[in-house]
PDB file of N, CA and C in Angstrom:
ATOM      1  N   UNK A   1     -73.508  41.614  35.163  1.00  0.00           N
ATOM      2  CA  UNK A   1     -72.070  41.702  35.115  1.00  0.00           C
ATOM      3  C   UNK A   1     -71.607  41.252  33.729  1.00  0.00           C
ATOM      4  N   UNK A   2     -70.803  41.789  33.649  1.00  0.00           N
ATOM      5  CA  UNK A   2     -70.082  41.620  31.710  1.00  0.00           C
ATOM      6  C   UNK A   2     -68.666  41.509  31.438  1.00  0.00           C
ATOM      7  N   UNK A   3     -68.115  40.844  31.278  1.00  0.00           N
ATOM      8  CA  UNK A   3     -67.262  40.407  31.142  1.00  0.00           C
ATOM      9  C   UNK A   3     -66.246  40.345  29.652  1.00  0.00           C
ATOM     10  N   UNK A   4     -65.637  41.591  29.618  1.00  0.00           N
ATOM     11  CA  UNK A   4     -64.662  41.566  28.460  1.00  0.00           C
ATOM     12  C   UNK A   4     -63.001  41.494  28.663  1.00  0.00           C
ATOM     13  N   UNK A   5     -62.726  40.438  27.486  1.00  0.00           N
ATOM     14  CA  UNK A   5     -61.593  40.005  27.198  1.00  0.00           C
ATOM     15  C   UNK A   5     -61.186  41.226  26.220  1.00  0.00           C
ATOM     16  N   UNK A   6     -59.710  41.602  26.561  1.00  0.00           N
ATOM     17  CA  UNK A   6     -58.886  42.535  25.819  1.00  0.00           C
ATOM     18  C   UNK A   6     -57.807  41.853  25.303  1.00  0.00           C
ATOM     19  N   UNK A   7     -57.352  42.015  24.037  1.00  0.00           N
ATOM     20  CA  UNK A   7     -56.881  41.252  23.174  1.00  0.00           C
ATOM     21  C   UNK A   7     -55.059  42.117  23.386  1.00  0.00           C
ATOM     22  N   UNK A   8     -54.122  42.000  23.403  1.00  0.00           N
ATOM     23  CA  UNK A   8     -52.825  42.401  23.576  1.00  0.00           C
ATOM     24  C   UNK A   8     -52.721  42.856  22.044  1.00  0.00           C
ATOM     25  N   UNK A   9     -52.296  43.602  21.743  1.00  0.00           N
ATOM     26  CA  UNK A   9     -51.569  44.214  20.253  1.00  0.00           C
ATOM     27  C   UNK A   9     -50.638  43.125  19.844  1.00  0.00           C
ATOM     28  N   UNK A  10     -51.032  42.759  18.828  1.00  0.00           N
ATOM     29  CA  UNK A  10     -50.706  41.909  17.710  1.00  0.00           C
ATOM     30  C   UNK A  10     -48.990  42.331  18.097  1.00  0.00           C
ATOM     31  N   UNK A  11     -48.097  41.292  17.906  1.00  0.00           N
ATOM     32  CA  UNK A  11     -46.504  41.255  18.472  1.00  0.00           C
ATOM     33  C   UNK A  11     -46.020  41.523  16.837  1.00  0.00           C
ATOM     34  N   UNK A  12     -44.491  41.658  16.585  1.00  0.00           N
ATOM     35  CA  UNK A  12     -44.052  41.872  16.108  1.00  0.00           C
ATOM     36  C   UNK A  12     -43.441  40.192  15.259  1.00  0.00           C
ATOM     37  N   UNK A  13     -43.609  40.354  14.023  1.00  0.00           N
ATOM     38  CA  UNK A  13     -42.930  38.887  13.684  1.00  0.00           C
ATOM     39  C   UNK A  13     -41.747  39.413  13.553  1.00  0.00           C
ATOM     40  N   UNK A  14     -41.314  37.522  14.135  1.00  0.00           N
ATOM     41  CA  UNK A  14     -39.378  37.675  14.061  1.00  0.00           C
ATOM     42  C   UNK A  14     -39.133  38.228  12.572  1.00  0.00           C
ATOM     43  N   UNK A  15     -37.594  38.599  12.922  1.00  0.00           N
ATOM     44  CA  UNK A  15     -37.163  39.515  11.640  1.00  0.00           C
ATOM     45  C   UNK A  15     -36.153  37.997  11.206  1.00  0.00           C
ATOM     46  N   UNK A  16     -35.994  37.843   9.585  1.00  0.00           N
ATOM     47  CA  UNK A  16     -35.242  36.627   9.404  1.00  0.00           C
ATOM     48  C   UNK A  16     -33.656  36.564  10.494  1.00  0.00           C
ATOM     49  N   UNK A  17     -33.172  37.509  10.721  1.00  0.00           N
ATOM     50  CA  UNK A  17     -32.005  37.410  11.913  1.00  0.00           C
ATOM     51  C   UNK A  17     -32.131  36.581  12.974  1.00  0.00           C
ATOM     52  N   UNK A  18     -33.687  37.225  13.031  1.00  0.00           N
ATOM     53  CA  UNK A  18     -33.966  35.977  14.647  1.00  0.00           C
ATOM     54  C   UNK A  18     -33.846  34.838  14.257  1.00  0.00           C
ATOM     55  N   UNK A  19     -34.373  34.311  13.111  1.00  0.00           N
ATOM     56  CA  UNK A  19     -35.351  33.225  12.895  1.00  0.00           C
ATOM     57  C   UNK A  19     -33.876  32.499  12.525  1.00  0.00           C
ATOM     58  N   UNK A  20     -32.682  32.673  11.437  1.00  0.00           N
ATOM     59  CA  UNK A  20     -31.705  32.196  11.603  1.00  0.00           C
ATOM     60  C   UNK A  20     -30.987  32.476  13.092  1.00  0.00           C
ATOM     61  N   UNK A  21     -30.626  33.330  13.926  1.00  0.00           N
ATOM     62  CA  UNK A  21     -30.398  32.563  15.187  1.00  0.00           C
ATOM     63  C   UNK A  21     -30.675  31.653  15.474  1.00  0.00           C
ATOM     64  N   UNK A  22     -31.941  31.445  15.787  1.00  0.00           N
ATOM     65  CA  UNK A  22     -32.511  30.768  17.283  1.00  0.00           C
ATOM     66  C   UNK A  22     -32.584  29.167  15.832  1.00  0.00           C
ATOM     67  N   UNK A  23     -32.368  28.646  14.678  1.00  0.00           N
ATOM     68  CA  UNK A  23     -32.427  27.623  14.029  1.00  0.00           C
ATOM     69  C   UNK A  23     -30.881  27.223  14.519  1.00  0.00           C
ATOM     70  N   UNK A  24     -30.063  28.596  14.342  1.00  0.00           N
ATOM     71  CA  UNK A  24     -28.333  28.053  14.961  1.00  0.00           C
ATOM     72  C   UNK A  24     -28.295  27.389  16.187  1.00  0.00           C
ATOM     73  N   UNK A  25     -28.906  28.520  17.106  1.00  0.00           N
ATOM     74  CA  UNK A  25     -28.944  27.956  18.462  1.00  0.00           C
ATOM     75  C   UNK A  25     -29.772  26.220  18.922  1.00  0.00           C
ATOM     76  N   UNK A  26     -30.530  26.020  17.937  1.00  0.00           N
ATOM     77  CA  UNK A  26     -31.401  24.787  18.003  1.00  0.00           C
ATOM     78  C   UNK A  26     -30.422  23.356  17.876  1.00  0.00           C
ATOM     79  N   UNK A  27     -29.893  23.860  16.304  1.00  0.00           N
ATOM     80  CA  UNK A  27     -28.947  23.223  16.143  1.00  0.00           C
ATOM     81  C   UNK A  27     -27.951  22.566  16.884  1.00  0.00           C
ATOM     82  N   UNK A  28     -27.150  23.611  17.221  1.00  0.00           N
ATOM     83  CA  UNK A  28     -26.234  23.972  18.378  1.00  0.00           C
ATOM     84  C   UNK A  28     -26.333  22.583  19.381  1.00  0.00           C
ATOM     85  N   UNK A  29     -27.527  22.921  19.719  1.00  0.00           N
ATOM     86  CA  UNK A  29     -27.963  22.409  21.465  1.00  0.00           C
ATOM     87  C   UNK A  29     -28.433  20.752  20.538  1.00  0.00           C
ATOM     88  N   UNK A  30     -28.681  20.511  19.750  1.00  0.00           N
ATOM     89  CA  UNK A  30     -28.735  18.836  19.302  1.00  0.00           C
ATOM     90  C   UNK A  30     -27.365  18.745  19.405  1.00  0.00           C
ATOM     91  N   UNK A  31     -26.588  19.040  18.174  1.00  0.00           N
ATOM     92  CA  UNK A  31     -25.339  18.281  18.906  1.00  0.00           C
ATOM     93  C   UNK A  31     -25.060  18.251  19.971  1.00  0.00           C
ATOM     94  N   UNK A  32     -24.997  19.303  20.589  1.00  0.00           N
ATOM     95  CA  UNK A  32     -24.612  19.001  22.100  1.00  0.00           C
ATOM     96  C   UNK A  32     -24.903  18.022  22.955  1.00  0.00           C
ATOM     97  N   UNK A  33     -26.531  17.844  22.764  1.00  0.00           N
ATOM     98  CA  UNK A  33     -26.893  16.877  23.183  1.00  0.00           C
ATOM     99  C   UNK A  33     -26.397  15.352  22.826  1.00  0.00           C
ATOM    100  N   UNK A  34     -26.464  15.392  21.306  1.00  0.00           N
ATOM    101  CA  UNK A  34     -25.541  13.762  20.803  1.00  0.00           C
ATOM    102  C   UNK A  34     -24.376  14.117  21.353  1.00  0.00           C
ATOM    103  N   UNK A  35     -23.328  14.543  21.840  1.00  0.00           N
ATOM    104  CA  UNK A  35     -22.361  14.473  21.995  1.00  0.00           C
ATOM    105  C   UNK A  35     -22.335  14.228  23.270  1.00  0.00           C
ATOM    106  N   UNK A  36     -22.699  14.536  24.222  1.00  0.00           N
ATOM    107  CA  UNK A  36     -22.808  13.807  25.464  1.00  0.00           C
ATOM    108  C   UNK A  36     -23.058  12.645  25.966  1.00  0.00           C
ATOM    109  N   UNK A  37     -24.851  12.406  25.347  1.00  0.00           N
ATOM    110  CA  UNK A  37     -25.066  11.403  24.943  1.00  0.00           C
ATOM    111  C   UNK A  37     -24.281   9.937  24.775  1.00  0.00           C
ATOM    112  N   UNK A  38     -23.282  10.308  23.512  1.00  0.00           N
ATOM    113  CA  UNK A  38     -22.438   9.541  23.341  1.00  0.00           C
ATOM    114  C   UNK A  38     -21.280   8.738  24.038  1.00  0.00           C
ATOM    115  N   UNK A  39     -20.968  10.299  24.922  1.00  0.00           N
ATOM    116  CA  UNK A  39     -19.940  10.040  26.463  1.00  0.00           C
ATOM    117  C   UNK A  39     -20.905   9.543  27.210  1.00  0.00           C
ATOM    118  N   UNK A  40     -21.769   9.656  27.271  1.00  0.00           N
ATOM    119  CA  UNK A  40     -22.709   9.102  28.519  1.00  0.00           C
ATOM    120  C   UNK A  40     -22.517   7.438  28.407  1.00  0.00           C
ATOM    121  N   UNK A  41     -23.232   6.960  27.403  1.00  0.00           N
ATOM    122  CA  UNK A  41     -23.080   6.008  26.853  1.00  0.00           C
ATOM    123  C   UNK A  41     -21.985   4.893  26.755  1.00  0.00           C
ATOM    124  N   UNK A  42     -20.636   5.885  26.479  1.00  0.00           N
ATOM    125  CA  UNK A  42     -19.226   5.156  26.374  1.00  0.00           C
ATOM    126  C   UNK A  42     -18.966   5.088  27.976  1.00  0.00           C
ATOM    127  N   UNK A  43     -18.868   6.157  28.596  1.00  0.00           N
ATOM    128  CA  UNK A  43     -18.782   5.537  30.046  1.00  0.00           C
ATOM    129  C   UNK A  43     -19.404   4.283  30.062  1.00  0.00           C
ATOM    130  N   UNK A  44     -21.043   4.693  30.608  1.00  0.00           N
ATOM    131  CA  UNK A  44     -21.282   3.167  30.979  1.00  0.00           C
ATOM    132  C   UNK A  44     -21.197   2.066  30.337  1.00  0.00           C
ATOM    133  N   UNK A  45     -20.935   2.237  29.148  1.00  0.00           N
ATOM    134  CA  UNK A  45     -20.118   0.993  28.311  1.00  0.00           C
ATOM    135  C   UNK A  45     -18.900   0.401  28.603  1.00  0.00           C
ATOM    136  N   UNK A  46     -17.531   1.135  29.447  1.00  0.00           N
ATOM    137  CA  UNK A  46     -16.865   1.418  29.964  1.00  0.00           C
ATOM    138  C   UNK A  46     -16.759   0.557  31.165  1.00  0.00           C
ATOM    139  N   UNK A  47     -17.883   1.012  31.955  1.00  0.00           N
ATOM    140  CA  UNK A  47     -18.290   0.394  33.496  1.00  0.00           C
ATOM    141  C   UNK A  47     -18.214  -1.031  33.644  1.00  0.00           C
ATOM    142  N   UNK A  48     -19.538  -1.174  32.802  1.00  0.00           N
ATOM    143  CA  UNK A  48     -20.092  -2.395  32.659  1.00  0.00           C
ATOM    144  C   UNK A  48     -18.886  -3.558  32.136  1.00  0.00           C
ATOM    145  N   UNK A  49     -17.997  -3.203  31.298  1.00  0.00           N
ATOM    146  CA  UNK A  49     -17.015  -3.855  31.167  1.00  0.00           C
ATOM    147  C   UNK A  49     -15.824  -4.781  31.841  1.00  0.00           C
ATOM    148  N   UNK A  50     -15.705  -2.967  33.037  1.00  0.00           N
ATOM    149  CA  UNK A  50     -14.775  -3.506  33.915  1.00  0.00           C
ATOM    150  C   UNK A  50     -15.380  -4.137  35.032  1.00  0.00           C
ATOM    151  N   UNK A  51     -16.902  -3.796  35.195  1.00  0.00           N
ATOM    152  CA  UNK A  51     -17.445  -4.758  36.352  1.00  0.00           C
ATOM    153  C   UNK A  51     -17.060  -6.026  35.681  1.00  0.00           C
ATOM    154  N   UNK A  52     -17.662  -6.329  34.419  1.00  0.00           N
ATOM    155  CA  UNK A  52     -17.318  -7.614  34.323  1.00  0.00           C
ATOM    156  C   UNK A  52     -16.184  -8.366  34.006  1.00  0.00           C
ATOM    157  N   UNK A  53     -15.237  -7.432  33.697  1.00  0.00           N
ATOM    158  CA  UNK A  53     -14.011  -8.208  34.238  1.00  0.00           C
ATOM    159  C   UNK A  53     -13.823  -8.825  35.515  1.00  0.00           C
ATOM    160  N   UNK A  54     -14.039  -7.395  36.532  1.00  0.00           N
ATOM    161  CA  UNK A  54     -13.768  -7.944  37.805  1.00  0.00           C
ATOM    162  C   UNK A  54     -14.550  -9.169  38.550  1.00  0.00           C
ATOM    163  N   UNK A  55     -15.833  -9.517  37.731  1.00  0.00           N
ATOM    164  CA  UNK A  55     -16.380 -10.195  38.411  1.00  0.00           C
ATOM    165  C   UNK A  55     -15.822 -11.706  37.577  1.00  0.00           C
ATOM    166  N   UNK A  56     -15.182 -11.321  36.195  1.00  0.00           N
ATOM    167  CA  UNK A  56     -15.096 -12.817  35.771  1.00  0.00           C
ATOM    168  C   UNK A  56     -13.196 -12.857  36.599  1.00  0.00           C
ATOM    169  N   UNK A  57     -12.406 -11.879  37.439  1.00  0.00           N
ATOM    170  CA  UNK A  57     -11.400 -12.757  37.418  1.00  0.00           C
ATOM    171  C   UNK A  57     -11.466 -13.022  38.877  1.00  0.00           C
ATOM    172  N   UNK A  58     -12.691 -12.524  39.390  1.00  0.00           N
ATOM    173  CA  UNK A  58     -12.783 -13.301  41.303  1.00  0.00           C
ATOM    174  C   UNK A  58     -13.378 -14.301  41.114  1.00  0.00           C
ATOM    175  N   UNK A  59     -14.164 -14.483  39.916  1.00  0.00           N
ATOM    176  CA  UNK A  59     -14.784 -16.152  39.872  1.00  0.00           C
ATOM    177  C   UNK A  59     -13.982 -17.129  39.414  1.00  0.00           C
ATOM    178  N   UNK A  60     -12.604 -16.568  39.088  1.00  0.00           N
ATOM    179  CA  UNK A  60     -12.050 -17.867  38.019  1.00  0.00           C
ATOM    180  C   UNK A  60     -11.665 -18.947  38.656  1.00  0.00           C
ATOM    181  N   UNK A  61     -11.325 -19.204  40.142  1.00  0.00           N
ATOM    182  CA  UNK A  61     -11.054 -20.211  40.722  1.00  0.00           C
ATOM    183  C   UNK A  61     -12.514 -21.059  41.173  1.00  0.00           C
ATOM    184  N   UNK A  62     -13.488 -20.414  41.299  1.00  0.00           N
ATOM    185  CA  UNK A  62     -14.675 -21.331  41.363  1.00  0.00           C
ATOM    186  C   UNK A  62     -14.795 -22.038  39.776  1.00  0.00           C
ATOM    187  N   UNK A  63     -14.862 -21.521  38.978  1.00  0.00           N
ATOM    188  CA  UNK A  63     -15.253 -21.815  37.658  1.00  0.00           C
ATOM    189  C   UNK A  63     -13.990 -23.164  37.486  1.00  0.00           C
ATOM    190  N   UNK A  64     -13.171 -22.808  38.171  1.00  0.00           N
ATOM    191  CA  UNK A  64     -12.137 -24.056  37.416  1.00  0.00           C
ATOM    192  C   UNK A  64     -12.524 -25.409  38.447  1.00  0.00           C
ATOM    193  N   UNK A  65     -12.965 -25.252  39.956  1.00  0.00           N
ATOM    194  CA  UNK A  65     -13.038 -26.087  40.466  1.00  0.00           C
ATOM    195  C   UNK A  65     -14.606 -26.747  40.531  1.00  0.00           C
ATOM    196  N   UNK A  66     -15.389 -25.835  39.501  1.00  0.00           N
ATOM    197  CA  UNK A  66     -16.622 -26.460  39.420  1.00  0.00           C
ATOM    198  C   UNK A  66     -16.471 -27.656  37.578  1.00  0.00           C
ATOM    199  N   UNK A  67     -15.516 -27.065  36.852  1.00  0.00           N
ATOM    200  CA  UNK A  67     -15.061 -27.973  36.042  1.00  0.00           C
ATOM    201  C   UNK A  67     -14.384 -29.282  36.536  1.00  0.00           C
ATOM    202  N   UNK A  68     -13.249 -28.961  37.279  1.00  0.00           N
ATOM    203  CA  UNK A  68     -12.744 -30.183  37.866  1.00  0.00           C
ATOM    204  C   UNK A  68     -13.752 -31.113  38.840  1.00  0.00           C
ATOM    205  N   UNK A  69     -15.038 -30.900  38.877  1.00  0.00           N
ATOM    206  CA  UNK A  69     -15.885 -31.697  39.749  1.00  0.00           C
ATOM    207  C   UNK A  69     -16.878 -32.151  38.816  1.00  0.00           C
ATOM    208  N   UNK A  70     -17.129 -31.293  37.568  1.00  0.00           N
ATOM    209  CA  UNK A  70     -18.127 -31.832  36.616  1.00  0.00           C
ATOM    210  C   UNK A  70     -17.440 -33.069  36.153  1.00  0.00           C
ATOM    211  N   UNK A  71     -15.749 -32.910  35.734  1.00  0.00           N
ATOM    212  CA  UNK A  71     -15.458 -33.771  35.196  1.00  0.00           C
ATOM    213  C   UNK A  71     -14.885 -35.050  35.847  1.00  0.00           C
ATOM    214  N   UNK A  72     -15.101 -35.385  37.254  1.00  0.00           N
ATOM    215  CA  UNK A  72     -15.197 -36.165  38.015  1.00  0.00           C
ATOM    216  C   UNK A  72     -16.386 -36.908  38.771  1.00  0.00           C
ATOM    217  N   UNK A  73     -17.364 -36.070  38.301  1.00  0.00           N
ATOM    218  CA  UNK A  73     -18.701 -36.469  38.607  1.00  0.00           C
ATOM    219  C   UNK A  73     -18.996 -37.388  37.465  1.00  0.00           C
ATOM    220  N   UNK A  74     -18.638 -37.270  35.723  1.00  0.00           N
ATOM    221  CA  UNK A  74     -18.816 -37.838  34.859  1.00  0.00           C
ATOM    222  C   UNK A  74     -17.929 -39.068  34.969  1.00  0.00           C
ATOM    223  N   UNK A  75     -16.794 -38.934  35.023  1.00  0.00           N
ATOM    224  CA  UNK A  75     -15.953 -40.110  35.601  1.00  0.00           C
ATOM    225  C   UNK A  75     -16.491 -40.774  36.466  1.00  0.00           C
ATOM    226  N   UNK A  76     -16.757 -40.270  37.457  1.00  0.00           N
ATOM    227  CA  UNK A  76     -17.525 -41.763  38.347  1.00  0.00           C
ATOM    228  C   UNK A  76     -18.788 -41.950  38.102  1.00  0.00           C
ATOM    229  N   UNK A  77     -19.793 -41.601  37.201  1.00  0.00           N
ATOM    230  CA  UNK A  77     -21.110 -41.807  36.532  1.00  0.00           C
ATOM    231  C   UNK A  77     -20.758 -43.298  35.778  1.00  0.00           C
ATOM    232  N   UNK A  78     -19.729 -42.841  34.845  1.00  0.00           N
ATOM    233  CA  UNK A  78     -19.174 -43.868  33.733  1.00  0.00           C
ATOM    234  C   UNK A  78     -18.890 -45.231  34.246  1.00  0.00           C
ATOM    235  N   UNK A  79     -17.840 -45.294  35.698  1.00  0.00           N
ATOM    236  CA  UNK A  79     -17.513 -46.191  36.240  1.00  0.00           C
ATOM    237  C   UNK A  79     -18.696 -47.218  37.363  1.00  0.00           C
ATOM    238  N   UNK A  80     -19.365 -46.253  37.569  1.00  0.00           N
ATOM    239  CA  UNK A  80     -20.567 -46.821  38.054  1.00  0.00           C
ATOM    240  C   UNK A  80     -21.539 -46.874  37.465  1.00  0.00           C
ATOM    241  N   UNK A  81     -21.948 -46.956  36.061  1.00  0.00           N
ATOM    242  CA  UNK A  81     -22.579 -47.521  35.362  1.00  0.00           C
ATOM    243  C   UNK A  81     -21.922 -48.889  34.322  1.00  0.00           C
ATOM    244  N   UNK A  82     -21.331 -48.763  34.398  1.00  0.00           N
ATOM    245  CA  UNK A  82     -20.165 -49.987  33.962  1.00  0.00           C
ATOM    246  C   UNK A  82     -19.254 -51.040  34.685  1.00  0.00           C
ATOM    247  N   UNK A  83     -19.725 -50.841  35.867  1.00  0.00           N
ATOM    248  CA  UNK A  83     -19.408 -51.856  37.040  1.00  0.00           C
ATOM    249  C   UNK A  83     -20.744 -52.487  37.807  1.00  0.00           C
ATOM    250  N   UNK A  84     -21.572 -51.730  37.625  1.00  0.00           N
ATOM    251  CA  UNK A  84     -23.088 -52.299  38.191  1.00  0.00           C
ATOM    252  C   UNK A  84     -23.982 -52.643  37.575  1.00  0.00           C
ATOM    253  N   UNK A  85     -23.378 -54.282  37.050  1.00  0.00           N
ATOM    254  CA  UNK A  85     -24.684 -54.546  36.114  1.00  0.00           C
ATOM    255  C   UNK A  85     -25.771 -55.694  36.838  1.00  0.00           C
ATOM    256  N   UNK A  86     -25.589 -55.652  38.186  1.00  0.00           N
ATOM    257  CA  UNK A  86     -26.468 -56.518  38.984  1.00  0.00           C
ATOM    258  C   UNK A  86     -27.609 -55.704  39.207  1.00  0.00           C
ATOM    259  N   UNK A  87     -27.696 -54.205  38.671  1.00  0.00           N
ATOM    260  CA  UNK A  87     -29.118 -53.292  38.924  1.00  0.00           C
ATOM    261  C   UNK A  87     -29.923 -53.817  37.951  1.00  0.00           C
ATOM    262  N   UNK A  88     -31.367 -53.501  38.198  1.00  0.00           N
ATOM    263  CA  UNK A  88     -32.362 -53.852  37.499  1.00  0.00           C
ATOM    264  C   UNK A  88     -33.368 -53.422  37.765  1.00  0.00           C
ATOM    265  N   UNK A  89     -34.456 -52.856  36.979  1.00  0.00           N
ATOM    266  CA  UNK A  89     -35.790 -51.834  37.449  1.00  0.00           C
ATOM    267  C   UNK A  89     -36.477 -52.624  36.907  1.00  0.00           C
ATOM    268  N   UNK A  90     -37.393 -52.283  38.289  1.00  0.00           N
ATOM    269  CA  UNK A  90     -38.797 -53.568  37.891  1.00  0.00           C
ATOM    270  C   UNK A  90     -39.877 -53.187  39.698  1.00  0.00           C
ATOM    271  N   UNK A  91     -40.668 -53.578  39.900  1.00  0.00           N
ATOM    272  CA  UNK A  91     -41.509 -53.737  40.992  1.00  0.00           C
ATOM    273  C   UNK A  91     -41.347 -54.338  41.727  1.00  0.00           C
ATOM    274  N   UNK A  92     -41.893 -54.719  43.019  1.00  0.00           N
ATOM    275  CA  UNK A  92     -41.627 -55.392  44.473  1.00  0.00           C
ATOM    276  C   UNK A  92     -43.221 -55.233  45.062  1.00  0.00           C
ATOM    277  N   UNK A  93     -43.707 -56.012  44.902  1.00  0.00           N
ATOM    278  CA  UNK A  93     -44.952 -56.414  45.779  1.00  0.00           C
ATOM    279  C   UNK A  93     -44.501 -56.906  47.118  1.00  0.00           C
ATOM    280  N   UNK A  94     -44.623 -56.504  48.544  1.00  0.00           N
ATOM    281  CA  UNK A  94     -44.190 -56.941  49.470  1.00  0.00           C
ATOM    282  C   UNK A  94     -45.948 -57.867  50.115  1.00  0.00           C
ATOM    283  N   UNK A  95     -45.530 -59.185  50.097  1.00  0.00           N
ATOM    284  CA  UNK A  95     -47.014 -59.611  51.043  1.00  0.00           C
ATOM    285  C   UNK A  95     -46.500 -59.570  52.220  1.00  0.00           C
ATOM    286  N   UNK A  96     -47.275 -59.504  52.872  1.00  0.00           N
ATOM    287  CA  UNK A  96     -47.128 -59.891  54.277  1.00  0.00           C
ATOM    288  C   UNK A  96     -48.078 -61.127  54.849  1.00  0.00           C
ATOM    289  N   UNK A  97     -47.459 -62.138  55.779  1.00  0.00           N
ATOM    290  CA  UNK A  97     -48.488 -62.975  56.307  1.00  0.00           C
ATOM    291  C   UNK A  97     -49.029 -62.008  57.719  1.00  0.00           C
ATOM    292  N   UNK A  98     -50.122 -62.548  58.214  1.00  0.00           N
ATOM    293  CA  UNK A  98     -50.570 -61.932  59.348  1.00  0.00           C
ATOM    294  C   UNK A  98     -49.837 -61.994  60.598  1.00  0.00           C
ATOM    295  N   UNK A  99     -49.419 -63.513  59.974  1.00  0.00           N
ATOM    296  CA  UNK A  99     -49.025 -64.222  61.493  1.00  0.00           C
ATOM    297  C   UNK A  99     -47.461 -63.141  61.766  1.00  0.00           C
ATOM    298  N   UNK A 100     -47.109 -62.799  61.151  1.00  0.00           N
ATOM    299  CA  UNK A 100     -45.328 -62.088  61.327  1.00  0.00           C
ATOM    300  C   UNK A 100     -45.549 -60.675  61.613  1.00  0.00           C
ATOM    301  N   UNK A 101     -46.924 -60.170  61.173  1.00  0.00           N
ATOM    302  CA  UNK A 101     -47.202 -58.805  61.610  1.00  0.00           C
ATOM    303  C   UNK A 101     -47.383 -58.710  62.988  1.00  0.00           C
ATOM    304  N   UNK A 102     -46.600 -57.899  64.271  1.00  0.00           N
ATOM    305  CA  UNK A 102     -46.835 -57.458  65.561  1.00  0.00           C
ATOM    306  C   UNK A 102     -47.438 -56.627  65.768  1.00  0.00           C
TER     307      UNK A 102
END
């Protein structure tokens, strides 16, 4: 058995008409593409924005009442470190006698 490949007649080269088309049309279709692109982009630039608006103005009452607690937590840090000076760090060996153990 033998096996021959037939070769197609050699095609015609583009004529320069084509060849400037289809460089227009190439063209063409990049910008197009950056230009979408770009909207694509500005939207979700867009999005992301107003999510985070919305999420910074439903938090703003936590955010203020987690300030008003930081700065009352520091206030009474201050006052209770400046009123308790009977503390003191150090060790405690506990003995025990036998006789008191039940």
């Amino acid at each position: 058995m033998q096996m021959r490949f037939v070769m197609p007649p050699p095609a015609n080269p583009p004529s320069p008409l084509r060849k400037f088309v289809g460089v227009i049309v190439t063209v063409a279709l990049a910008i197009i593409t950056l230009m979408f692109s770009a909207v694509f982009f500005a939207v979700i630039a867009i999005i992301g924005l107003i999510a985070w608006a919305y999420i910074w103005w439903k938090t703003r009452t936590l955010r203020k009442q987690m300030r008003e607690f930081a700065g009352q937590s520091q206030s009474v840090m201050r006052e209770q470190t400046a009123s308790n000076d009977e503390v003191f760090e150090g060790e405690v060996i506990r003995v025990l006698d036998p006789k008191e153990v039940k």
